[in-house]
N, C-alpha and C. Protein backbone atom coordinates (compact mmCIF):
# COMPACT_ATOMS: atom_id res chain seq x y z
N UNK A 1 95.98 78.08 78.26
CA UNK A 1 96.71 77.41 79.32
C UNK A 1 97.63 78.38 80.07
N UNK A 2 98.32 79.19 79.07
CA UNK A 2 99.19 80.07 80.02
C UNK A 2 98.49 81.39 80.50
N UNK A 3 96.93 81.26 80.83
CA UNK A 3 96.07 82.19 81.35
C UNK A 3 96.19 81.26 82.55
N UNK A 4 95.99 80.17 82.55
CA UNK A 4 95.50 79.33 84.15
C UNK A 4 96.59 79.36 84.59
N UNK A 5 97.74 79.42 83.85
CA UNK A 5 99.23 79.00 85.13
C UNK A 5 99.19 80.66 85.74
N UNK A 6 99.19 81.57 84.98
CA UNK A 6 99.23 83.06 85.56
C UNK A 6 98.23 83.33 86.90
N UNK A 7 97.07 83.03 86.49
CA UNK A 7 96.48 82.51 87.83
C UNK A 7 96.43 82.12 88.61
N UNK A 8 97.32 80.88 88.75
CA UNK A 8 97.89 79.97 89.58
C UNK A 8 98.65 80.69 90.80
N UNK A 9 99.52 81.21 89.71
CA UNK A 9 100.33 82.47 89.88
C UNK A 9 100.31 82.96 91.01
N UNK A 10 99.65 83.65 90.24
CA UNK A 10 99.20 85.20 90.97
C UNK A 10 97.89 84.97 92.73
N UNK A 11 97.44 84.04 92.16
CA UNK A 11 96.94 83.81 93.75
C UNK A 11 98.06 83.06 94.42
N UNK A 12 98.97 82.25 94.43
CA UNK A 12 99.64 81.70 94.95
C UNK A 12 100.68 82.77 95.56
N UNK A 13 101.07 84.10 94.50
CA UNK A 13 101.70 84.76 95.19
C UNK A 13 100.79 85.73 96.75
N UNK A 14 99.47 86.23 96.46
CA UNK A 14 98.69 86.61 96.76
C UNK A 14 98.59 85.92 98.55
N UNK A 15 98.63 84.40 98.22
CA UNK A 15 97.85 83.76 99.63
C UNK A 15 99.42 83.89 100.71
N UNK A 16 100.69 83.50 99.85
CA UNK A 16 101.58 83.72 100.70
C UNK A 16 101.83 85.10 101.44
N UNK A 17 101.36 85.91 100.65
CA UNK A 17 101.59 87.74 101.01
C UNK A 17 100.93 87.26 101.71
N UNK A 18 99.67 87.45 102.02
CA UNK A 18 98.45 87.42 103.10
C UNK A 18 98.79 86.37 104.50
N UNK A 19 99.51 85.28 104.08
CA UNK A 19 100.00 84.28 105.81
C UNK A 19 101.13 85.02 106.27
N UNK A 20 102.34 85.87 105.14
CA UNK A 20 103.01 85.89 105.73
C UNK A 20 103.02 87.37 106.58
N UNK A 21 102.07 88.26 105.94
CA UNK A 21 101.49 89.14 106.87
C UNK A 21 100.91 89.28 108.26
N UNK A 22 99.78 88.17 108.11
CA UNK A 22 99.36 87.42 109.07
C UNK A 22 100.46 86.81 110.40
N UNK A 23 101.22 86.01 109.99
CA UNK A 23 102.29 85.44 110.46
C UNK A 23 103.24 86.62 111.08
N UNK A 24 103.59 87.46 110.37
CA UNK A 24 104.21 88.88 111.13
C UNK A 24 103.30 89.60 112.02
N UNK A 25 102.28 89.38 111.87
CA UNK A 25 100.99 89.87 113.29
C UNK A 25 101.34 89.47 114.22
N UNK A 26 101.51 88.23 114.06
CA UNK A 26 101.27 86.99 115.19
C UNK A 26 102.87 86.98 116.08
N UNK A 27 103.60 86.96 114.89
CA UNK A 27 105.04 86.72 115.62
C UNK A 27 105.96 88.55 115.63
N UNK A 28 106.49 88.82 116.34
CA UNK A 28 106.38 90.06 116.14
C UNK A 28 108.56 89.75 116.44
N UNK A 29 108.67 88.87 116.46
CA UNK A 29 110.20 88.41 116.73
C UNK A 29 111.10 87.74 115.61
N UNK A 30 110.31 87.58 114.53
CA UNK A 30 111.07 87.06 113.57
C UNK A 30 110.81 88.14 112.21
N UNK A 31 112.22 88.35 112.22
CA UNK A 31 112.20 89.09 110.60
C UNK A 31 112.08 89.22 109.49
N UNK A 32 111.83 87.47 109.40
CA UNK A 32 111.76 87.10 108.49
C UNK A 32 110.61 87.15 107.40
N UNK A 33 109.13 87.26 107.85
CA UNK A 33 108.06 87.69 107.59
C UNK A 33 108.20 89.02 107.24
N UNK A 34 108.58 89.97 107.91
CA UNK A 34 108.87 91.38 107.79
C UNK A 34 109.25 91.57 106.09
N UNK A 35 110.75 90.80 106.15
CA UNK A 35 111.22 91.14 104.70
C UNK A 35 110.70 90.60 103.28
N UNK A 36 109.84 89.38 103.67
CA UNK A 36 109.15 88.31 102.82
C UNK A 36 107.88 89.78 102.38
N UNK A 37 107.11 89.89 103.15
CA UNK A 37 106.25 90.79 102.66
C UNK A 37 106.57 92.29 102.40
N UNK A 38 108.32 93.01 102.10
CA UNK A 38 108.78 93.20 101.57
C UNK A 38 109.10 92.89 99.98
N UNK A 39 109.20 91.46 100.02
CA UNK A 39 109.77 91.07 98.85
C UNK A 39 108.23 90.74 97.85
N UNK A 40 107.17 90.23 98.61
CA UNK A 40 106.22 90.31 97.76
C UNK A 40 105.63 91.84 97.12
N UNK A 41 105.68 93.26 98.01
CA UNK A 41 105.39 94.65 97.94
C UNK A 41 106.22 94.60 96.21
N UNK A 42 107.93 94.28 96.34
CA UNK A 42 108.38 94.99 95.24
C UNK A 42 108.23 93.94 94.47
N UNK A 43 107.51 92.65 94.21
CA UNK A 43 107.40 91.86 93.21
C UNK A 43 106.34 92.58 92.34
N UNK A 44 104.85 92.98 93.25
CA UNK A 44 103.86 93.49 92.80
C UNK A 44 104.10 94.78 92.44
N UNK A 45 105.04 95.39 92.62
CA UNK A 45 104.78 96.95 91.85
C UNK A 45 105.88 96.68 90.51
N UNK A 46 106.96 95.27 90.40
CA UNK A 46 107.78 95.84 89.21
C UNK A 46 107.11 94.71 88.70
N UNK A 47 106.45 93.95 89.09
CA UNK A 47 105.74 92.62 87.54
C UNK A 47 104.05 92.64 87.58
N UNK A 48 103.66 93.57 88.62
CA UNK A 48 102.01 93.51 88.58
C UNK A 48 101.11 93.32 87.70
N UNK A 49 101.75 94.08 86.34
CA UNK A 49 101.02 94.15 85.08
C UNK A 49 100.85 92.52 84.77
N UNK A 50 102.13 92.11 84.91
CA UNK A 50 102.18 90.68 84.13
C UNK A 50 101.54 89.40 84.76
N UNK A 51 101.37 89.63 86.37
CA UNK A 51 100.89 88.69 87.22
C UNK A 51 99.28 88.78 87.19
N UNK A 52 99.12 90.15 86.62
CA UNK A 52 97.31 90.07 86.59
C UNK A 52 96.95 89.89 85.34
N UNK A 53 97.74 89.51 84.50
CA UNK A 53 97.16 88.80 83.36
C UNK A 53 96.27 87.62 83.16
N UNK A 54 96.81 87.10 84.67
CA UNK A 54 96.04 85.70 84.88
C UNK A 54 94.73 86.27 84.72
N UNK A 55 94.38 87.28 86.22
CA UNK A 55 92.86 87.41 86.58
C UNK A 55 92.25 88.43 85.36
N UNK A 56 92.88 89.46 84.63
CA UNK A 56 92.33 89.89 83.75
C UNK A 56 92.46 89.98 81.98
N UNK A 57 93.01 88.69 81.47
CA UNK A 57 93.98 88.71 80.31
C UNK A 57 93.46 90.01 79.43
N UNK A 58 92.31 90.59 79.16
CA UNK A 58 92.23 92.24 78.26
C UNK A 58 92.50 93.32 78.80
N UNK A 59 92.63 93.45 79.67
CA UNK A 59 93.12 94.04 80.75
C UNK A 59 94.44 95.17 80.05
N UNK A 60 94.56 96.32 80.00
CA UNK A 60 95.65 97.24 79.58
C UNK A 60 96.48 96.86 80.20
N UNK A 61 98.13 96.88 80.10
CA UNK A 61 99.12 96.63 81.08
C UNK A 61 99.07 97.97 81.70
N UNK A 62 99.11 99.50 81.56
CA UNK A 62 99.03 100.33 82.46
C UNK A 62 97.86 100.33 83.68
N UNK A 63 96.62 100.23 83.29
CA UNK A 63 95.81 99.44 84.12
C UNK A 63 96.23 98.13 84.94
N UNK A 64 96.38 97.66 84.58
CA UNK A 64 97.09 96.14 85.62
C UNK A 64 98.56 96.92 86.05
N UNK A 65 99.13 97.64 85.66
CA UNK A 65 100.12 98.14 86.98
C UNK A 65 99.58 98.96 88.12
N UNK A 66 98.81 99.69 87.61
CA UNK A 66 97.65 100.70 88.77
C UNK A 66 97.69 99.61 89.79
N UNK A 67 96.61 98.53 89.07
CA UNK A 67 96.54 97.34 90.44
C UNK A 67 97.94 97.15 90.75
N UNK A 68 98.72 96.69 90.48
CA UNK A 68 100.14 96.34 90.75
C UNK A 68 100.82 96.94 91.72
N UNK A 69 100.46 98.26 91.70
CA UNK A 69 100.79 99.69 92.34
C UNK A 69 100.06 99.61 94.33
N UNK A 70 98.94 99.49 93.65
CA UNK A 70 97.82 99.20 95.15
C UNK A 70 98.19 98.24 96.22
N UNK A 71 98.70 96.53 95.44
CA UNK A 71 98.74 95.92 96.20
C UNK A 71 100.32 96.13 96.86
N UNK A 72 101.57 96.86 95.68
CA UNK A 72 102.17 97.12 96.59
C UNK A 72 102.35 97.71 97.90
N UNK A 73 101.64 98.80 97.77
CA UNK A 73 101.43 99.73 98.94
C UNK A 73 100.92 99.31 99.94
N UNK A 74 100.07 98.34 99.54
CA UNK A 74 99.19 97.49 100.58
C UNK A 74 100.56 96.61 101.58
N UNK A 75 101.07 95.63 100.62
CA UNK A 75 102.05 94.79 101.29
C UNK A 75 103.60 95.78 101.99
N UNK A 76 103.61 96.45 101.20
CA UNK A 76 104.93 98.03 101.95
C UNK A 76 104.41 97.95 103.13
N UNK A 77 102.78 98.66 103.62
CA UNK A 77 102.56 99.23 104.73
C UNK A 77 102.65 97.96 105.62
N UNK A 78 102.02 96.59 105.25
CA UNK A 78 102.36 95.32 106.16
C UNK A 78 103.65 95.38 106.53
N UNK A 79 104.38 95.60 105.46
CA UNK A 79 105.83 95.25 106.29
C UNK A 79 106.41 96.48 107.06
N UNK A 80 106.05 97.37 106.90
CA UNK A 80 105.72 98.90 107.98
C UNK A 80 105.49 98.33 108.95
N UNK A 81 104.03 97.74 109.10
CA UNK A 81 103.63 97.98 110.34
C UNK A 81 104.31 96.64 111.39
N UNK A 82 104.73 95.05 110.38
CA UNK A 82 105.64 94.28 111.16
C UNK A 82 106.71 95.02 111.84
N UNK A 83 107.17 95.28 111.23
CA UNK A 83 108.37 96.17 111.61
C UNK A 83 108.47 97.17 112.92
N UNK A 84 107.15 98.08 112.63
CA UNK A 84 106.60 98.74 113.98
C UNK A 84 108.06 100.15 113.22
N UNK A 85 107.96 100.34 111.87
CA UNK A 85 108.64 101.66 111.65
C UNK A 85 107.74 103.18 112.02
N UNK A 86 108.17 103.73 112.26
CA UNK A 86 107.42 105.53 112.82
C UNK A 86 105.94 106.14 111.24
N UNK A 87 106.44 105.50 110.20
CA UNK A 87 105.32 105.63 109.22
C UNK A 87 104.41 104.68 108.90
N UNK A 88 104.47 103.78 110.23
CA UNK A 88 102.89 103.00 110.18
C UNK A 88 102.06 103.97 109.54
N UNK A 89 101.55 104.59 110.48
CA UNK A 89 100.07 105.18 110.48
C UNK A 89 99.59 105.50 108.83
N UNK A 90 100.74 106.22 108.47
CA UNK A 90 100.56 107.34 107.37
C UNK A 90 101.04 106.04 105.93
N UNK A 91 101.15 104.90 106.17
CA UNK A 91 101.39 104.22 104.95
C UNK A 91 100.01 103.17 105.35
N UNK A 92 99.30 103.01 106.71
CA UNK A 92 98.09 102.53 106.35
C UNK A 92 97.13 103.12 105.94
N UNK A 93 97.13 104.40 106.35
CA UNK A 93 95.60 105.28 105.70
C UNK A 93 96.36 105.37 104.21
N UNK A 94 97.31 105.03 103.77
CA UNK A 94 97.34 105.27 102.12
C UNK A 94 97.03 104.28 101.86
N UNK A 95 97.68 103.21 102.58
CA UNK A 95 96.89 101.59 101.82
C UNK A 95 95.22 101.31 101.46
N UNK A 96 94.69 101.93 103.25
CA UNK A 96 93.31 101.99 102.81
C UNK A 96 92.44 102.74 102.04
N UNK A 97 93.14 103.95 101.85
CA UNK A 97 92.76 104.86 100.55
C UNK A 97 93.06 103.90 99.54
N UNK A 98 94.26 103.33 98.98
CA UNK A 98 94.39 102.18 97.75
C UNK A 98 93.34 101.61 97.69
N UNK A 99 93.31 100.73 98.63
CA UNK A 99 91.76 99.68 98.47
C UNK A 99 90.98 100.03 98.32
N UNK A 100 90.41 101.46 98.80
CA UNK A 100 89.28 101.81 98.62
C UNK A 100 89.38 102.52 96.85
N UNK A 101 90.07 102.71 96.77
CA UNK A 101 90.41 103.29 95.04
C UNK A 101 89.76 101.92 94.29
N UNK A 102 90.62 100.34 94.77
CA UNK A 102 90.69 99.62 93.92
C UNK A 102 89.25 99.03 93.88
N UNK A 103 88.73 99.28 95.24
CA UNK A 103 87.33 98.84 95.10
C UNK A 103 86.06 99.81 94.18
N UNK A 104 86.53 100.97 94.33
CA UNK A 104 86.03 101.88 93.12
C UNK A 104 85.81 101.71 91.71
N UNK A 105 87.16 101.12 91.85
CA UNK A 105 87.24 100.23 89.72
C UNK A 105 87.14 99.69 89.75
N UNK A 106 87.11 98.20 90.65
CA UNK A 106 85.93 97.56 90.04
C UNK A 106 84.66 97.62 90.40
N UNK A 107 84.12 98.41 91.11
CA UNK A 107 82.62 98.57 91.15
C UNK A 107 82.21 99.39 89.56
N UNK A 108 82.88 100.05 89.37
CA UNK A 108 83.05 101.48 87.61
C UNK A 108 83.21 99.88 86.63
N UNK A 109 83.72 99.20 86.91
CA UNK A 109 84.27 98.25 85.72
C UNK A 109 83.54 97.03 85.78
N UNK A 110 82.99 96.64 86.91
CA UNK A 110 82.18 95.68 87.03
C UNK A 110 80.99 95.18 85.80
N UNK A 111 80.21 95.70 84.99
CA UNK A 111 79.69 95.48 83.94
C UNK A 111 80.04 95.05 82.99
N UNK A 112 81.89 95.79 82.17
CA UNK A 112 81.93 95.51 81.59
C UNK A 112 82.77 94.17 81.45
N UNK A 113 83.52 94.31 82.48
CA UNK A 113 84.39 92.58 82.56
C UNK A 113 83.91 92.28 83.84
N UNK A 114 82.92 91.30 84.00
CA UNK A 114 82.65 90.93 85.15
C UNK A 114 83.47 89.70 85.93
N UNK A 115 83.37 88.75 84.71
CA UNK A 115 84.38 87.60 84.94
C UNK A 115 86.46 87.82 85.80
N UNK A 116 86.38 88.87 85.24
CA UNK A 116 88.33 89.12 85.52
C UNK A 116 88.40 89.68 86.61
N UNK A 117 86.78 90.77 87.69
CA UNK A 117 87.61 91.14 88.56
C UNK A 117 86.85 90.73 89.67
N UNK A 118 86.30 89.58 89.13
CA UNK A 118 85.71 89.24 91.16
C UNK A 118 86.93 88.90 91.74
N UNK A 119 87.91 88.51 91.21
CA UNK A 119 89.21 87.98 91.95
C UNK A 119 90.09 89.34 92.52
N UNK A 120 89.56 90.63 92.22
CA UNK A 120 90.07 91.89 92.23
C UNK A 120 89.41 92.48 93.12
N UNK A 121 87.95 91.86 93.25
CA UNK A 121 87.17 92.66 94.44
C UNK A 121 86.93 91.19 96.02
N UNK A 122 87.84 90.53 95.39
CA UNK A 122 87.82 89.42 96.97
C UNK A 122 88.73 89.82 97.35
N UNK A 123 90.03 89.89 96.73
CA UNK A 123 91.25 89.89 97.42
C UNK A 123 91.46 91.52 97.73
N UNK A 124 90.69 92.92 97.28
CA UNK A 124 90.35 94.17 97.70
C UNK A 124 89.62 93.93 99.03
N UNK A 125 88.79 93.24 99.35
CA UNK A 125 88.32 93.00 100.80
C UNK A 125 89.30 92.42 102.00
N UNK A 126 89.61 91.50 101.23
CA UNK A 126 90.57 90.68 102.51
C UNK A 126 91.87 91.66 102.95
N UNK A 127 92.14 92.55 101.49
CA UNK A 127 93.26 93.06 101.70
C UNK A 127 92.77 94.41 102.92
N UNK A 128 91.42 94.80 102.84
CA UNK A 128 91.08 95.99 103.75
C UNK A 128 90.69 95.22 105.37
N UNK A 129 90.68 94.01 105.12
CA UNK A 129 90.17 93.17 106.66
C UNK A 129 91.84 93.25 107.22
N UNK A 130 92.30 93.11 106.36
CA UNK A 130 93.92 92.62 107.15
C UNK A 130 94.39 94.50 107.63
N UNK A 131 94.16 95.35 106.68
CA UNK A 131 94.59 96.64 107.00
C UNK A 131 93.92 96.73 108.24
N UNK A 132 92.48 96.73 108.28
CA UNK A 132 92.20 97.31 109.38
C UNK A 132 92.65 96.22 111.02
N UNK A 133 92.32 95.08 110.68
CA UNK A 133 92.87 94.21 111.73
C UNK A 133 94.25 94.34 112.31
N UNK A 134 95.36 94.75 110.95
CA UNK A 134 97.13 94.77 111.58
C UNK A 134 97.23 96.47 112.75
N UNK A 135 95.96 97.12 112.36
CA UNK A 135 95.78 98.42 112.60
C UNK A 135 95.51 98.37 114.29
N UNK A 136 94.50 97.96 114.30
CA UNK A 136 93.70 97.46 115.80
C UNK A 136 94.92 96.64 116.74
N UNK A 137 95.60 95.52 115.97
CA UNK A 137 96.44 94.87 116.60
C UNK A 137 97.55 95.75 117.28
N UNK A 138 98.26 96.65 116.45
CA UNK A 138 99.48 97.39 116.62
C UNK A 138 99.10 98.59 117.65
N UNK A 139 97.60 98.78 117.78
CA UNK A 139 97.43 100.28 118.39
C UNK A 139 97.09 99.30 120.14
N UNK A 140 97.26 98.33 120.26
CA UNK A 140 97.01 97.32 121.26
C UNK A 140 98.69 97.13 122.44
């Protein structure tokens, strides 16, 4: 049971990062989005281990911070690029280097836990649709 609430979790934290990213695309006047996907960046790099317990409970905790690590960088550079700070550029090509890392392990890991990381290789896609989309948007 306390595998499904972690899950719950952890996508619930996941879908809000992703609108409120989205939502800072869209609105480029409120700050509030800005600092929200701030606050999700440093949730995921200081509890990552513990929030991907949901999607991978065997999972090493140094391994589930790696991920932890990725999606921060991912959500940092969102709130970079809301923001419109001078290290856009150079914190999205690291994000998309991340994703592309994270999509690496689980393609390497895919065999042996298949079940724990399709949720690792959906939300690795969406997270590289939104990089490249906030990318296109901002260079507009």
């Amino acid at each position: 049971m306390q595998t499904k609430t972690r899950k719950v979790i952890s996508r619930s934290i996941f879908i809000v990062g992703v609108l409120c990213i989205l939502l800072s695309s869209i609105f480029h006047i409120s700050n509030v989005f800005y600092w929200f996907s701030g606050v999700i960046s440093l949730t995921y790099l200081f509890s990552g281990w513990y929030i991907f317990k949901g999607y991978y409970p065997e999972g090493h905790p140094v391994y589930l911070f790696f991920f932890g690590y990725i999606y921060s960088g991912f959500f940092l550079g969102s709130a970079f690029a809301s923001s419109e700070i001078e290290m856009l550029r150079a914190y999205f090509l690291w994000s998309i280097i991340l994703i592309v890392v994270l999509v690496v392990t689980v393609l390497l890991k895919k065999e042996k836990y298949q079940k724990g990381l399709k949720s690792f290789s959906l939300e690795a896609v969406i997270m590289l649709i939104l990089s490249i989309i906030q990318n296109v948007v901002n260079k507009l």
